[in-house]
N, C-alpha and C. Protein backbone atom coordinates (compact mmCIF):
# COMPACT_ATOMS: atom_id res chain seq x y z
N UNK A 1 -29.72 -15.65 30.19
CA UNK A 1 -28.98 -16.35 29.15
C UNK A 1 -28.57 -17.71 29.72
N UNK A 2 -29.28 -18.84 29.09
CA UNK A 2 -28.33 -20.00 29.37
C UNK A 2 -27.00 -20.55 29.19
N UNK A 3 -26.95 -21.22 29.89
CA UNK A 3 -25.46 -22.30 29.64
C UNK A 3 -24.75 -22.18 28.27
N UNK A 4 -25.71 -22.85 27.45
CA UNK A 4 -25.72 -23.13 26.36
C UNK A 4 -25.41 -21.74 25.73
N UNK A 5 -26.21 -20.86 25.28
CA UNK A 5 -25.81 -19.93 24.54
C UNK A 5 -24.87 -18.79 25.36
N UNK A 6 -24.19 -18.78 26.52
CA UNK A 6 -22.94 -18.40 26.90
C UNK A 6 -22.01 -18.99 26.55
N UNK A 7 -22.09 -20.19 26.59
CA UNK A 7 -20.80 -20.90 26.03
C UNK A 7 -20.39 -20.79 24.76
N UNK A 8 -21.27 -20.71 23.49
CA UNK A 8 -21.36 -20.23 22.37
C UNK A 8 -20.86 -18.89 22.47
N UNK A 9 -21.57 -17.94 23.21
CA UNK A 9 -21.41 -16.29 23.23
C UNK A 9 -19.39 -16.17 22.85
N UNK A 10 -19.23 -17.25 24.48
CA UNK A 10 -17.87 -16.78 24.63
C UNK A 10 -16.94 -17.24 23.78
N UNK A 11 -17.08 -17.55 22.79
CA UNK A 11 -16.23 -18.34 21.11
C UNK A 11 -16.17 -17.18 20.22
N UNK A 12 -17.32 -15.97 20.37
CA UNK A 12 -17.41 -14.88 19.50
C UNK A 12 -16.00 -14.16 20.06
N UNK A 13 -15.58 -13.92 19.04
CA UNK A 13 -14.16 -13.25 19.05
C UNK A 13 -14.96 -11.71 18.90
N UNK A 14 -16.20 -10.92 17.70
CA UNK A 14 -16.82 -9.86 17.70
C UNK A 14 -17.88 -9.89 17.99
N UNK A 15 -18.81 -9.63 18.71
CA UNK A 15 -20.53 -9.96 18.61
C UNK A 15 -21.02 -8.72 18.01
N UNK A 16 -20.45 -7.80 17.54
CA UNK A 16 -20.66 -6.95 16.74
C UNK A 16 -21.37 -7.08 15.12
N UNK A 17 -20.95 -7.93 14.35
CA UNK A 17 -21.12 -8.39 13.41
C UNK A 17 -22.63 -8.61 13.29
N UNK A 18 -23.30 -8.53 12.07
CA UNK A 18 -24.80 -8.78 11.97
C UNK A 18 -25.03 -10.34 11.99
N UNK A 19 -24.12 -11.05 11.69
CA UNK A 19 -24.30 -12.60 11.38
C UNK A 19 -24.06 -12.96 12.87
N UNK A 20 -23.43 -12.53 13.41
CA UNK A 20 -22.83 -13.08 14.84
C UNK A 20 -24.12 -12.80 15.71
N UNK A 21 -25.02 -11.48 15.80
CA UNK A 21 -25.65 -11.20 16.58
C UNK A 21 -26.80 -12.48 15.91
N UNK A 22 -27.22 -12.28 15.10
CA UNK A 22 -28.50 -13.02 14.83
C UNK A 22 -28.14 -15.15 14.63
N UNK A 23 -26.84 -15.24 15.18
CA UNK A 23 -26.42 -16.38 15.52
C UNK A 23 -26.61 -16.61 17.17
N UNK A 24 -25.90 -15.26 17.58
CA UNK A 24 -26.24 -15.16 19.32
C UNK A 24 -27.69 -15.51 19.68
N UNK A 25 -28.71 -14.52 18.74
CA UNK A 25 -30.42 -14.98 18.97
C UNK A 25 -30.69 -16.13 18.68
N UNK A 26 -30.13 -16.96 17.77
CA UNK A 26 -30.57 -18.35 17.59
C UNK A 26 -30.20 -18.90 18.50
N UNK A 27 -29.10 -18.47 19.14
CA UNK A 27 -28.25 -19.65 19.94
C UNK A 27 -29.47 -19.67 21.31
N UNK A 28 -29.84 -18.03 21.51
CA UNK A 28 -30.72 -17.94 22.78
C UNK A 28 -32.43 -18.57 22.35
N UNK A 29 -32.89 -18.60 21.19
CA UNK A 29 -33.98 -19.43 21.19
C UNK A 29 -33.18 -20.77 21.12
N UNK A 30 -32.71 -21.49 20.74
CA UNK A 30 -32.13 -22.71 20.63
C UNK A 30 -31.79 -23.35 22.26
N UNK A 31 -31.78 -22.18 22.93
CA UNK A 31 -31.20 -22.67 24.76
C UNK A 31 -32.92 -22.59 25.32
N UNK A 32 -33.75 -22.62 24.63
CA UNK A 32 -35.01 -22.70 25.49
C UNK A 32 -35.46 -23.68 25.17
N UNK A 33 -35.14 -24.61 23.61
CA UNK A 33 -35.75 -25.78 23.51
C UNK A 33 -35.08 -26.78 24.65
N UNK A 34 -35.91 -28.06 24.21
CA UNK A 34 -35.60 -28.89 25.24
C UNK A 34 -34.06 -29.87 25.19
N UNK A 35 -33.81 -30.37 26.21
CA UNK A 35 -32.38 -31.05 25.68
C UNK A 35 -32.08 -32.03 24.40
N UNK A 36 -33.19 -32.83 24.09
CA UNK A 36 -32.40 -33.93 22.94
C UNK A 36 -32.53 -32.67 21.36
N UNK A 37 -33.57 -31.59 21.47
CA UNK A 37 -33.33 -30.76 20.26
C UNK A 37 -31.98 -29.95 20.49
N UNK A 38 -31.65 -29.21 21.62
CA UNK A 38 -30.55 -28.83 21.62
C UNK A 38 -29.58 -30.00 21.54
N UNK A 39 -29.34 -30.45 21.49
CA UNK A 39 -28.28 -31.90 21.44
C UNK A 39 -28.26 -31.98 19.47
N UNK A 40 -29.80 -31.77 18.94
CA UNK A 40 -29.88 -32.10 17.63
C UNK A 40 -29.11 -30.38 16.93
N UNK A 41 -29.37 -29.42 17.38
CA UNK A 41 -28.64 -28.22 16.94
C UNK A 41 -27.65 -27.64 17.46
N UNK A 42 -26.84 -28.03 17.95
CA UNK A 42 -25.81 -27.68 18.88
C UNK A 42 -24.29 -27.90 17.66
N UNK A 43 -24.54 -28.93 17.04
CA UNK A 43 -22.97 -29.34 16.04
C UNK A 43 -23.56 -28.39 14.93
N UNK A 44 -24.77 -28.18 14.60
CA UNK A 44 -24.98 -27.27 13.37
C UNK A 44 -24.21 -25.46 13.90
N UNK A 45 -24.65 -25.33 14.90
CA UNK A 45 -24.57 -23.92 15.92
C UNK A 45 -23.17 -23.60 15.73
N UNK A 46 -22.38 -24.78 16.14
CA UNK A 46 -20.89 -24.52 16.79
C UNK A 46 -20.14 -24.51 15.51
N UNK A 47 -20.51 -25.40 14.24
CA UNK A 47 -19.69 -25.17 13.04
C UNK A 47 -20.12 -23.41 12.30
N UNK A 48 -21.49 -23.00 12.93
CA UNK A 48 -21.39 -21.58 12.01
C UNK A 48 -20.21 -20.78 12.89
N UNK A 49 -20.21 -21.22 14.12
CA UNK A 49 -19.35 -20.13 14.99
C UNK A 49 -17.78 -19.97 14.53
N UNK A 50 -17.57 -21.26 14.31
CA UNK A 50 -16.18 -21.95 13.96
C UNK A 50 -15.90 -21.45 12.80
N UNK A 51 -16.90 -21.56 11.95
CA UNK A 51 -16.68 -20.77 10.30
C UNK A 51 -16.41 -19.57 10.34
N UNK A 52 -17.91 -18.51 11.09
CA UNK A 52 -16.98 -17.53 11.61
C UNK A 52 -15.69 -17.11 11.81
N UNK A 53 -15.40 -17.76 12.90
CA UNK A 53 -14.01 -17.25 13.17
C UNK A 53 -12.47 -17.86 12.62
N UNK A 54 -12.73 -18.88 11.86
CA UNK A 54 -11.95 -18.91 10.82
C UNK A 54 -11.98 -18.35 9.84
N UNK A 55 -12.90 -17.56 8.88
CA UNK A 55 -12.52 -16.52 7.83
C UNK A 55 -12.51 -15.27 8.50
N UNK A 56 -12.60 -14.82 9.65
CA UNK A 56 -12.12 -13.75 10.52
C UNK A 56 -10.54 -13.85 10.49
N UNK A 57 -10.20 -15.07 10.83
CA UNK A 57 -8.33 -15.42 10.94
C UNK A 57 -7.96 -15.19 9.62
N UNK A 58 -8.52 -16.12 8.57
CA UNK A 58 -8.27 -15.72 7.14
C UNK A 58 -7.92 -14.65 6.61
N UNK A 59 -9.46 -13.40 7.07
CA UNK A 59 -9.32 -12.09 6.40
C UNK A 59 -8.21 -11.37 7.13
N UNK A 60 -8.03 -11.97 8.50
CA UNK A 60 -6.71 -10.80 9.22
C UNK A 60 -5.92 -11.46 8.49
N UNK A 61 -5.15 -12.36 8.03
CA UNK A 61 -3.78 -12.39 7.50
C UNK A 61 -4.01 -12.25 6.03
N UNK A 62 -4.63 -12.15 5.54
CA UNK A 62 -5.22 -11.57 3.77
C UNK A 62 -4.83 -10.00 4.02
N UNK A 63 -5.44 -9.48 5.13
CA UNK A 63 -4.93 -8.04 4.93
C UNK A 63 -3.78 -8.21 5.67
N UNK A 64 -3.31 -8.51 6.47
CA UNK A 64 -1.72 -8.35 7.02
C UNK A 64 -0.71 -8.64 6.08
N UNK A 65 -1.67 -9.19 4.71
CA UNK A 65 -0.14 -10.42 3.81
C UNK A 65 -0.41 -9.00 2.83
N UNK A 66 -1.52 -8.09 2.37
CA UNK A 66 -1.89 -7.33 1.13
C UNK A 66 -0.90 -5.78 2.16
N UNK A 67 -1.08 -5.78 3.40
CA UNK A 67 0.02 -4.54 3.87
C UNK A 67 0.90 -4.58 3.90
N UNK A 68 1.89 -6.16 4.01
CA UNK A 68 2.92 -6.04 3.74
C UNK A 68 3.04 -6.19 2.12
N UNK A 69 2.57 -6.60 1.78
CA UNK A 69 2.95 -6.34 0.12
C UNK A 69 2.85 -5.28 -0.63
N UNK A 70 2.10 -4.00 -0.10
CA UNK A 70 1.70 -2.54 -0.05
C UNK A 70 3.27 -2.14 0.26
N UNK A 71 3.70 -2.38 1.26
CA UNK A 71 5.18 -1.91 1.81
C UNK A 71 6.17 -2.61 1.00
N UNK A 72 6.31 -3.55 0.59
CA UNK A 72 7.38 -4.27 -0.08
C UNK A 72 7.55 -3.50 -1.61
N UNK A 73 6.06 -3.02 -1.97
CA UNK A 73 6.32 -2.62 -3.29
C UNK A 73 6.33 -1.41 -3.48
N UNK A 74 6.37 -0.46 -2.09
CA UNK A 74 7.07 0.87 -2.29
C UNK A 74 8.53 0.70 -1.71
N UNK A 75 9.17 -0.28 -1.23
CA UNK A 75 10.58 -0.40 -1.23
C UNK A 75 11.02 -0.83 -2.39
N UNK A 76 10.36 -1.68 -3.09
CA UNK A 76 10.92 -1.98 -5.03
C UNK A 76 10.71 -0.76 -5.86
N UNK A 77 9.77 0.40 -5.23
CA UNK A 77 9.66 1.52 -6.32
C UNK A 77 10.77 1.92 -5.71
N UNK A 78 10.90 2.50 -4.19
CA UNK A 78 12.52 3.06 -4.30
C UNK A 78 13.61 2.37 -4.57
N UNK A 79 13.86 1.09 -4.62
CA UNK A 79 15.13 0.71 -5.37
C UNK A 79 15.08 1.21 -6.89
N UNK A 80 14.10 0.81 -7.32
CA UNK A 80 13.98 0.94 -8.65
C UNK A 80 14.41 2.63 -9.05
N UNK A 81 13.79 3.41 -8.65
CA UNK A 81 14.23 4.70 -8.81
C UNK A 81 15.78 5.00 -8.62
N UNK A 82 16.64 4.19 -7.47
CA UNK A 82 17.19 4.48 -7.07
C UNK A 82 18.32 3.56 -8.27
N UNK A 83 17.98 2.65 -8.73
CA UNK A 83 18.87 1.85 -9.82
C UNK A 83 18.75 2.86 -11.29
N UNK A 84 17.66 3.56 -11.10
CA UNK A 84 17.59 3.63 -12.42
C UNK A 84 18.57 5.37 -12.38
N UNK A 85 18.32 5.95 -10.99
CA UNK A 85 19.51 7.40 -11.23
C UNK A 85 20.96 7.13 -10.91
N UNK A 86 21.54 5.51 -10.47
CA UNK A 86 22.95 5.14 -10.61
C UNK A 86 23.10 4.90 -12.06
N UNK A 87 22.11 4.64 -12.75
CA UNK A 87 22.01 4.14 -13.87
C UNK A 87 22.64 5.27 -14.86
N UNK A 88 21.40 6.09 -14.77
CA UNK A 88 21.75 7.06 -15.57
C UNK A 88 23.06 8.16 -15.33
N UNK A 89 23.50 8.12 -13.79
CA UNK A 89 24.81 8.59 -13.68
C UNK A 89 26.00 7.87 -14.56
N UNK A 90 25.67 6.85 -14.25
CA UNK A 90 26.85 6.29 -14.98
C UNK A 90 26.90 6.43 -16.12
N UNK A 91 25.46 7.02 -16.99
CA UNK A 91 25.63 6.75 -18.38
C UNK A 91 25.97 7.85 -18.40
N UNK A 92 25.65 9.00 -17.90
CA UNK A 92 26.60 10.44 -18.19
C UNK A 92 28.07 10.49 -17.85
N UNK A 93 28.34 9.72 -17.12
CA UNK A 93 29.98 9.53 -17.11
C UNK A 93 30.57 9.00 -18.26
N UNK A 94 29.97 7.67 -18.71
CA UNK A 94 30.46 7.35 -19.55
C UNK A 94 30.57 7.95 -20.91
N UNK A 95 29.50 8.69 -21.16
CA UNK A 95 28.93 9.84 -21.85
C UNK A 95 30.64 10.86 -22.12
N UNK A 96 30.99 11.67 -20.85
CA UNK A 96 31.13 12.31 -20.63
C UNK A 96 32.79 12.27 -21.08
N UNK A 97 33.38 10.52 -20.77
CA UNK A 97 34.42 10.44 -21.03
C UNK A 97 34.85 9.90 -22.30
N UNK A 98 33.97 9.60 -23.32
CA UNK A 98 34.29 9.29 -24.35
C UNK A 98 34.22 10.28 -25.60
């Protein structure tokens, strides 16, 4: 593995991914051409990597923002439950004393 496509490699946050691996293979045919073509594909290379791993950051806080909002809105169902049987206590009191 060259220079070149290690240095790329090590930006992969997963190399797991099907897009990532068959970016890794480009990156490794891309490290056998000669220098002024790698020079010509190298800013194309590094913006897919970059894209990558910015909608990677994206999708983690999309789901970190959709779990906490999962949790926030079973603490509004228990308030809510919980307003609505002060609720109805009170209306049997009031019920009760008139």
């Amino acid at each position: 593995m060259g220079e070149f496509t290690s240095k790329l490699n090590d930006k992969v946050i997963n190399a797991e991914s099907p897009i990532v691996t068959e970016l890794s293979e480009l990156a490794s045919l891309i490290d056998t051409l000669p220098d002024e073509l790698k020079q010509f594909f190298l800013p194309a290379l590094n913006r897919a990597y970059e894209n990558i791993e910015r909608r990677r950051r994206i999708l983690g806080f999309i789901q970190e923002a959709l779990s906490q909002l999962r949790l926030d809105m079973k603490y509004l169902m228990f308030d809510l439950e919980a307003t609505r049987r002060e609720r109805d206590e009170y209306r049997r009191k009031l019920e009760e004393s008139a």
